[in-house]
N, C-alpha and C. Protein backbone atom coordinates (compact mmCIF):
# COMPACT_ATOMS: atom_id res chain seq x y z
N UNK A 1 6.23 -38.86 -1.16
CA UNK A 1 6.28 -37.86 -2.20
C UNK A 1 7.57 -37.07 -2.02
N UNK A 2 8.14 -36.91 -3.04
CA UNK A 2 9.84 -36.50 -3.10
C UNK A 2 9.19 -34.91 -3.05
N UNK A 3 10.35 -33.92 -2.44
CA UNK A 3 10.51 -32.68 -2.53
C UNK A 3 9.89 -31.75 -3.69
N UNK A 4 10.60 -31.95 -4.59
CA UNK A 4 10.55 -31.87 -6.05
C UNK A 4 8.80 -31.63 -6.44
N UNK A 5 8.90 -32.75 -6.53
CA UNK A 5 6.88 -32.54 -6.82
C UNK A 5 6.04 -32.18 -5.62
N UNK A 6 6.59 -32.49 -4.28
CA UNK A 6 5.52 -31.50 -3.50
C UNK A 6 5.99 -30.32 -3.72
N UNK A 7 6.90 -29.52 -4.00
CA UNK A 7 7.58 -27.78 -4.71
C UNK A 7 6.57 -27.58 -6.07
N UNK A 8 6.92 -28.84 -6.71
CA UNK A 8 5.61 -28.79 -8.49
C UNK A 8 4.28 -28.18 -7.90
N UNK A 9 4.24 -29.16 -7.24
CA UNK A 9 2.13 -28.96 -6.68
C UNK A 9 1.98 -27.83 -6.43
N UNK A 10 2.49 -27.51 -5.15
CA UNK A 10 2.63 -26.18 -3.96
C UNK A 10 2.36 -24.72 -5.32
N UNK A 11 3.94 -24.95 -6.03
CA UNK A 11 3.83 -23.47 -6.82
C UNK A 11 2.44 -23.70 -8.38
N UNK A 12 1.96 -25.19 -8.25
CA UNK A 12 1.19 -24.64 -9.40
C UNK A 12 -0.14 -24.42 -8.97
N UNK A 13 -0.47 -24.19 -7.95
CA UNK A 13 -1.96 -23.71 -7.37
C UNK A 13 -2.23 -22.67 -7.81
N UNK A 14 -3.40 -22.29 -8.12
CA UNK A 14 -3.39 -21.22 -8.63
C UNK A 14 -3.68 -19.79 -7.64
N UNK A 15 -3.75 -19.88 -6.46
CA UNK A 15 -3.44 -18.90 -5.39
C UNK A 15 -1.90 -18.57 -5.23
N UNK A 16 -1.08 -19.20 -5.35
CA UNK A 16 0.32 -19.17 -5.41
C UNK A 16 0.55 -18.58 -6.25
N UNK A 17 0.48 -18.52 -7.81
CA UNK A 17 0.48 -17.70 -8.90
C UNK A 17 -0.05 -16.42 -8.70
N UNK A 18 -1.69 -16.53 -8.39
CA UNK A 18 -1.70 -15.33 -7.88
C UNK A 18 -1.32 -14.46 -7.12
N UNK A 19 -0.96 -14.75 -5.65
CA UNK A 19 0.23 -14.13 -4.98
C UNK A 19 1.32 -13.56 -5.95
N UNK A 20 2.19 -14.09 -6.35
CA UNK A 20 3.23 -14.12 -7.06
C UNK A 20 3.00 -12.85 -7.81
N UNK A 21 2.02 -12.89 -8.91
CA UNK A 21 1.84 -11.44 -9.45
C UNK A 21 1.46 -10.43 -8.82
N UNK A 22 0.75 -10.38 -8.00
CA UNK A 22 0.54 -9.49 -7.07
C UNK A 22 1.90 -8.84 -6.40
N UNK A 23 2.40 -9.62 -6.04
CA UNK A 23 4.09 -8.83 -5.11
C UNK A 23 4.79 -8.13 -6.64
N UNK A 24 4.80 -8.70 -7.60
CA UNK A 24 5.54 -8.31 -8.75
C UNK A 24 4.51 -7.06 -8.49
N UNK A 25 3.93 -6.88 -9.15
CA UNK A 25 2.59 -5.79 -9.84
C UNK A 25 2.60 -4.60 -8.45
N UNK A 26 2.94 -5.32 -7.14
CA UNK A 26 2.79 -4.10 -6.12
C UNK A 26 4.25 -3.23 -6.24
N UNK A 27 5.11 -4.53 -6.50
CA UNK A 27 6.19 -3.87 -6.41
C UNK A 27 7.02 -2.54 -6.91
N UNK A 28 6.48 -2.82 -8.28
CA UNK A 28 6.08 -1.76 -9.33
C UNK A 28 5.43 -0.75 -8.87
N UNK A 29 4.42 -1.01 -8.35
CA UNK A 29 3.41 0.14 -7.97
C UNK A 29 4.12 1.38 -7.02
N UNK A 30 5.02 0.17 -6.39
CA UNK A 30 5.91 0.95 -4.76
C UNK A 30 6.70 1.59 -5.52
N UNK A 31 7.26 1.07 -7.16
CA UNK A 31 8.66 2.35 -7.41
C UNK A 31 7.90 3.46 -8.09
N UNK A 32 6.73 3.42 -8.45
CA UNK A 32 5.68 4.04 -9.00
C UNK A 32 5.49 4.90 -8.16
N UNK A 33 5.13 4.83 -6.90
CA UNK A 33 4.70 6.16 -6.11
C UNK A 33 5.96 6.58 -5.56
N UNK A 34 6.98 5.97 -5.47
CA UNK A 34 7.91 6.54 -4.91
C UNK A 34 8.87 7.54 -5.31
N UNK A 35 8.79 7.52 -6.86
CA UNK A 35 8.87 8.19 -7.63
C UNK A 35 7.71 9.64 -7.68
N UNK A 36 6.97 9.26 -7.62
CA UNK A 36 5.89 10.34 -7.60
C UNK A 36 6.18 11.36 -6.06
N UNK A 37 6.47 10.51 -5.14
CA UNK A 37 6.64 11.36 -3.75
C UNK A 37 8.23 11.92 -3.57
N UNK A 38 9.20 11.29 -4.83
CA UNK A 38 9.96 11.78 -4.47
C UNK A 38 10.73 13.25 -5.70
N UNK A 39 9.70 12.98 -6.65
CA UNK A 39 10.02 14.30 -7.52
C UNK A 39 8.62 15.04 -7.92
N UNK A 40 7.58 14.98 -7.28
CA UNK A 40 6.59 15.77 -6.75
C UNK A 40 6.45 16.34 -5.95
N UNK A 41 5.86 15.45 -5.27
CA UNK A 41 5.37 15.65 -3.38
C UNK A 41 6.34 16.52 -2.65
N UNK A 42 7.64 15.56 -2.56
CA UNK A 42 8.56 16.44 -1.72
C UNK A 42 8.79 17.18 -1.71
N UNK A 43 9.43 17.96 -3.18
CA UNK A 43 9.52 19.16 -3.50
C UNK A 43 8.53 20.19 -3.25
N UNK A 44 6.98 19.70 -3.47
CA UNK A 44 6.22 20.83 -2.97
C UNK A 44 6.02 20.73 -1.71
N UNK A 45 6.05 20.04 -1.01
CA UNK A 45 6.64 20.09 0.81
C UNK A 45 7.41 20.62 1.01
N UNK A 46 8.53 20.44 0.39
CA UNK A 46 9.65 21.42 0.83
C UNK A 46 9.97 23.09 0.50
N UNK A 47 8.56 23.30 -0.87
CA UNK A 47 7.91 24.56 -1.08
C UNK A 47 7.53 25.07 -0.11
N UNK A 48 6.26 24.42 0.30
CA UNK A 48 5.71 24.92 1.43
C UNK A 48 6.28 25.31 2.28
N UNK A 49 7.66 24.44 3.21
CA UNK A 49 7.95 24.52 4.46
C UNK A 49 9.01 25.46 4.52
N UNK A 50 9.42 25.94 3.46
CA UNK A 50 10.49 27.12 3.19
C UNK A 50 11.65 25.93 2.56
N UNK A 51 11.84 25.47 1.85
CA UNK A 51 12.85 24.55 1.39
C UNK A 51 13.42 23.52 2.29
N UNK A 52 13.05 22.96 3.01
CA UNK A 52 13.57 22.39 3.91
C UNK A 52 13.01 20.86 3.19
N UNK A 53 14.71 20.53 3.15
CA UNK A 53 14.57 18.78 2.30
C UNK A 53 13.96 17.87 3.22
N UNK A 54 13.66 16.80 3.30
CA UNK A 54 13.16 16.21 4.09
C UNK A 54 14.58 14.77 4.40
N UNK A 55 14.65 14.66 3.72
CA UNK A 55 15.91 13.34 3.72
C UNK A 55 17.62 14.15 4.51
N UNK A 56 17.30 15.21 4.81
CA UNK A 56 18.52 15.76 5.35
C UNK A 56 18.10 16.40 7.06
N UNK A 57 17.00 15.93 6.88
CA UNK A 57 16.60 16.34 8.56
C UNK A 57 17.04 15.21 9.80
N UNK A 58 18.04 15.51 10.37
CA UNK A 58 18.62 14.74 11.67
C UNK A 58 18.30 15.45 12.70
N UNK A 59 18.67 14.78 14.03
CA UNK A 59 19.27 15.45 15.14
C UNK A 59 20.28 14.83 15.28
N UNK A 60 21.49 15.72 15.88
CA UNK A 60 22.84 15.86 16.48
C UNK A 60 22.78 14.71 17.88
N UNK A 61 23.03 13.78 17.99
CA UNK A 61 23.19 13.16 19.46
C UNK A 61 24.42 13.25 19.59
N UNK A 62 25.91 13.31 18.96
CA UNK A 62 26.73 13.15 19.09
C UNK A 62 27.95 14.05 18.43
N UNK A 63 28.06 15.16 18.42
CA UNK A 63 29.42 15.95 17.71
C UNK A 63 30.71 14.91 16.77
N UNK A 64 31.05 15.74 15.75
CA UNK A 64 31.94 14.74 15.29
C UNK A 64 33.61 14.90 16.30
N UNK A 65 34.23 14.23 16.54
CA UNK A 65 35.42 14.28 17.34
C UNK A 65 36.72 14.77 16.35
N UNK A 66 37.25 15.78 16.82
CA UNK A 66 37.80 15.98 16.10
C UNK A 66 39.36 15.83 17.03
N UNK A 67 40.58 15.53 16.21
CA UNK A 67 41.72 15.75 17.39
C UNK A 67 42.12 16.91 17.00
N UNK A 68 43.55 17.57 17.60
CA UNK A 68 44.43 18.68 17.62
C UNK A 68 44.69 19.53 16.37
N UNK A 69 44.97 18.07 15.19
CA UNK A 69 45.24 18.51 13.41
C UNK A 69 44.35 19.19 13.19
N UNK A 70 43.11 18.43 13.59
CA UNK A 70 41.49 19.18 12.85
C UNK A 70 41.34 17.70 12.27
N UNK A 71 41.67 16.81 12.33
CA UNK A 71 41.39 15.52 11.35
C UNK A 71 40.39 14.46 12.20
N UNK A 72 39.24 14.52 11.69
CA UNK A 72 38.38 13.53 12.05
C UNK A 72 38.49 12.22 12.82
N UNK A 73 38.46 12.34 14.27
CA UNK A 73 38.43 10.67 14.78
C UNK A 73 37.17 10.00 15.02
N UNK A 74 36.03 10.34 15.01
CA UNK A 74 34.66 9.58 14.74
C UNK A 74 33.86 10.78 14.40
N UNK A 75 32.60 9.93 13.57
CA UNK A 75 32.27 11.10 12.81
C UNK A 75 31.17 11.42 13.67
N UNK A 76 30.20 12.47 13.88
CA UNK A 76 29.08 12.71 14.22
C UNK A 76 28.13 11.89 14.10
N UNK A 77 27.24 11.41 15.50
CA UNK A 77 25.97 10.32 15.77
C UNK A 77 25.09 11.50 15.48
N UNK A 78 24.34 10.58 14.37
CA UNK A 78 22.78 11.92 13.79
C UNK A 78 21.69 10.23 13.80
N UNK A 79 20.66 11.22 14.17
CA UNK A 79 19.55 10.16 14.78
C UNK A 79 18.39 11.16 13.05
N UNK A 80 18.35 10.20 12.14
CA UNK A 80 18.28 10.59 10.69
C UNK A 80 16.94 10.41 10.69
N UNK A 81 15.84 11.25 11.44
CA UNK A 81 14.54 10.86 11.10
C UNK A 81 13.61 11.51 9.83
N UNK A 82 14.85 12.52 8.81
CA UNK A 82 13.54 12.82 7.38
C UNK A 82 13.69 11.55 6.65
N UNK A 83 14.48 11.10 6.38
CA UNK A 83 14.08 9.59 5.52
C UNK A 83 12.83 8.47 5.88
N UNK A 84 12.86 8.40 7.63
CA UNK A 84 11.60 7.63 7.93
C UNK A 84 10.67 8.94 7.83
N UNK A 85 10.77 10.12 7.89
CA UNK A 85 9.40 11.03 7.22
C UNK A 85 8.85 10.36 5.84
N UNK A 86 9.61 10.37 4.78
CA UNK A 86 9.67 10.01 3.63
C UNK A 86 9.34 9.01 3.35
N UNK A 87 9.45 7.84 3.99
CA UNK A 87 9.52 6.71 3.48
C UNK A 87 7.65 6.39 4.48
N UNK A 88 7.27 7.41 5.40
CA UNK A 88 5.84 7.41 6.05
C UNK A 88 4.74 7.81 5.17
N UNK A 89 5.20 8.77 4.37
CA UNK A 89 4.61 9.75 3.16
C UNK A 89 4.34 8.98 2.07
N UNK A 90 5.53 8.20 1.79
CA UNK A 90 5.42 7.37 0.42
C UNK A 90 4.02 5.90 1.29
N UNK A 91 3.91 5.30 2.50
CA UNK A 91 3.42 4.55 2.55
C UNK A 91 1.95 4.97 2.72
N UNK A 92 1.91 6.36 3.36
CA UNK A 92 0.61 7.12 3.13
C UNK A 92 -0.11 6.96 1.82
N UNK A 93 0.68 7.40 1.07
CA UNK A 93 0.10 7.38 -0.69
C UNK A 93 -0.23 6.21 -0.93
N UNK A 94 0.68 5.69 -1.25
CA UNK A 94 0.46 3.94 -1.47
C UNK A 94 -1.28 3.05 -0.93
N UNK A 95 -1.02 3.67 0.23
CA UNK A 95 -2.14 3.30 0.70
C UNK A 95 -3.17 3.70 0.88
N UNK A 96 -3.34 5.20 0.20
CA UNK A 96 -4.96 6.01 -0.59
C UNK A 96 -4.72 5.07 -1.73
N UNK A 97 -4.06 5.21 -2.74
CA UNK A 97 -4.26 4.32 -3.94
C UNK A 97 -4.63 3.55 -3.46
N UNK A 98 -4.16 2.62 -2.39
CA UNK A 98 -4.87 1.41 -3.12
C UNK A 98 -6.23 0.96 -2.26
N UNK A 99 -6.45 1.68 -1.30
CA UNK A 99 -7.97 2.53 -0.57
C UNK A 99 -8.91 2.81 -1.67
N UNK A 100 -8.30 3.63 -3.10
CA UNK A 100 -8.77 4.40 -3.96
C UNK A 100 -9.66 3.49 -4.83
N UNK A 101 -8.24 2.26 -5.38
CA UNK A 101 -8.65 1.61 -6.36
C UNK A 101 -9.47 0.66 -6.13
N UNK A 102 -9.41 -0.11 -4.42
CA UNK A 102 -10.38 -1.42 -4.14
C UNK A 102 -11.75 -0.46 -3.92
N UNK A 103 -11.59 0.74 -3.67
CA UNK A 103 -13.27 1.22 -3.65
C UNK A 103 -13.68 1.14 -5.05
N UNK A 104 -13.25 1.87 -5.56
CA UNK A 104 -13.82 1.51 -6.70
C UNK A 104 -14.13 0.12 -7.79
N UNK A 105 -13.10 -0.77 -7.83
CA UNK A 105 -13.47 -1.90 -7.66
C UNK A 105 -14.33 -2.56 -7.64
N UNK A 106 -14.85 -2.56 -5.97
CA UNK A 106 -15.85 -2.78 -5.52
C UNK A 106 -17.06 -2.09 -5.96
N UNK A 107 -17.18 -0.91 -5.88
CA UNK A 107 -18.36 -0.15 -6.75
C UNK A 107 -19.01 -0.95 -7.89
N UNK A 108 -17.45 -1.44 -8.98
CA UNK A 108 -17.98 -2.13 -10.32
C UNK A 108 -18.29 -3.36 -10.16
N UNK A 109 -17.50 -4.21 -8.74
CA UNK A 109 -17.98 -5.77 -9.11
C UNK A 109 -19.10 -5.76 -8.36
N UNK A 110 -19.82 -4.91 -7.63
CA UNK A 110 -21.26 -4.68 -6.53
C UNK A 110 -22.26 -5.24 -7.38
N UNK A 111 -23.09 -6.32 -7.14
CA UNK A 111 -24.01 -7.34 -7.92
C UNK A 111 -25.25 -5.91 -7.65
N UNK A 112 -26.01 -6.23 -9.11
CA UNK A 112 -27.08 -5.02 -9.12
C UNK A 112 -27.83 -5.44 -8.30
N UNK A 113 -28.88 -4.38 -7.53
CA UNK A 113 -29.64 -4.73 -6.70
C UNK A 113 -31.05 -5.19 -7.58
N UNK A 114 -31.45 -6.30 -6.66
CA UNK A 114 -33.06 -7.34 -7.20
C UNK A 114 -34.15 -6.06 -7.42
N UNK A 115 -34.42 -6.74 -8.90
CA UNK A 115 -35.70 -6.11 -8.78
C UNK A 115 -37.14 -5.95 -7.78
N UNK A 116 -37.46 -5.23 -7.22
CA UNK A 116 -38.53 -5.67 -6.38
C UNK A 116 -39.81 -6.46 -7.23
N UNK A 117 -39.79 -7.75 -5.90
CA UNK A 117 -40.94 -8.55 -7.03
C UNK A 117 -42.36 -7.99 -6.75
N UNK A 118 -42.62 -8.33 -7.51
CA UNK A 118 -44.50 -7.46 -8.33
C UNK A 118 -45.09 -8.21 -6.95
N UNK A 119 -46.21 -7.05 -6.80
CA UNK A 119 -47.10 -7.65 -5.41
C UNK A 119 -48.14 -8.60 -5.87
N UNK A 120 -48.51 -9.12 -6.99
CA UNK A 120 -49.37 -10.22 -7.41
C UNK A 120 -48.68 -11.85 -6.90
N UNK A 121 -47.37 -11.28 -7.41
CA UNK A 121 -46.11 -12.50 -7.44
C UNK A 121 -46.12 -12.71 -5.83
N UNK A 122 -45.99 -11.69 -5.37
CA UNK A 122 -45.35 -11.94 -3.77
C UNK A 122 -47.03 -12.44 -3.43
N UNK A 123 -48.50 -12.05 -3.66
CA UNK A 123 -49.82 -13.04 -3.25
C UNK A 123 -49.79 -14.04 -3.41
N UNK A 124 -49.44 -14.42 -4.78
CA UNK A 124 -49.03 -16.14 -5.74
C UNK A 124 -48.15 -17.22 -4.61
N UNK A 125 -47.24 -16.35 -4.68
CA UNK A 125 -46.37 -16.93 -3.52
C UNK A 125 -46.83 -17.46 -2.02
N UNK A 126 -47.36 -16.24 -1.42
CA UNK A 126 -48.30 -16.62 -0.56
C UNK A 126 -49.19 -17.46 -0.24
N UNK A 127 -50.15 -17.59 -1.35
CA UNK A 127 -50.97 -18.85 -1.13
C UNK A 127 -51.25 -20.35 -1.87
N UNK A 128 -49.58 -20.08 -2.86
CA UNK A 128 -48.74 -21.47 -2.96
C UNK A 128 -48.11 -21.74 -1.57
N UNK A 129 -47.69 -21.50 -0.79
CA UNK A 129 -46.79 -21.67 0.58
C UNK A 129 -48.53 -22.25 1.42
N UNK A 130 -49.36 -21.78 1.87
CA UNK A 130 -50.36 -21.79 2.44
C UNK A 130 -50.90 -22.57 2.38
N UNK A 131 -51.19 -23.20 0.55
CA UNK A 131 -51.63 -24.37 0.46
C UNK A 131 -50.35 -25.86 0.66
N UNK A 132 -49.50 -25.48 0.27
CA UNK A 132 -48.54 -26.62 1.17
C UNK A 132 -48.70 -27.13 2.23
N UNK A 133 -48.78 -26.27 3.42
CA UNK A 133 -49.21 -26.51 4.71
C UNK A 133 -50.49 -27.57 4.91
């Protein structure tokens, strides 16, 4: 079997397709909240915390070098940890949604629970089984 058609087969399964929309459809979802955490959320974080941006929070490991002129010979080592804040926040969310949405989900595809069968039915039963024996 040539390349070609084992590639045909492979992508026309229909788990493969499904995958496929799924990464599309999440992907979306990711510029979806990221958007939401980044002209919502943050801002009222950064309400709260007295204005303090989150994407501009470093530490200093390294001064920038400066020579004699004043003219820059390497710039300052900053160890840039509000962006991985940010980018922890956005995966937080992401992941109540979608906590949010498979509960519920599940709630709707939950098969109704059996009627309880009538106690005549469950005797009937009984001594059809009884007489088998």
């Amino acid at each position: 079997m040539g390349m070609v058609s084992e590639f045909k087969e492979f992508i026309s399964r229909g788990n493969v397709v499904d995958l496929a929309v799924g990464v599309v459809i999440g992907a979306a979802f990711g510029k979806i909240v990221s958007s939401l955490v980044d002209g919502i959320v943050m801002p009222l974080v950064g309400l709260a915390t007295g204005g303090v941006k989150f994407g501009d929070l470093a530490v200093t490991l390294r001064e920038a070098q400066v020579d004699a002129a004043g003219t820059e010979i390497a710039p300052a080592l900053l160890l840039n940890y509000g962006a991985f804040l940010q980018t922890l926040i956005d995966f937080l969310i992401i992941a109540f949604a979608i906590f949010v949405f498979l509960k519920a989900y599940n709630r709707v595809r939950a098969p109704a629970p059996e009627a309880a069968t009538p106690e005549d039915i469950v005797l009937l039963r009984e001594i059809r089984d009884s007489l088998r024996k």
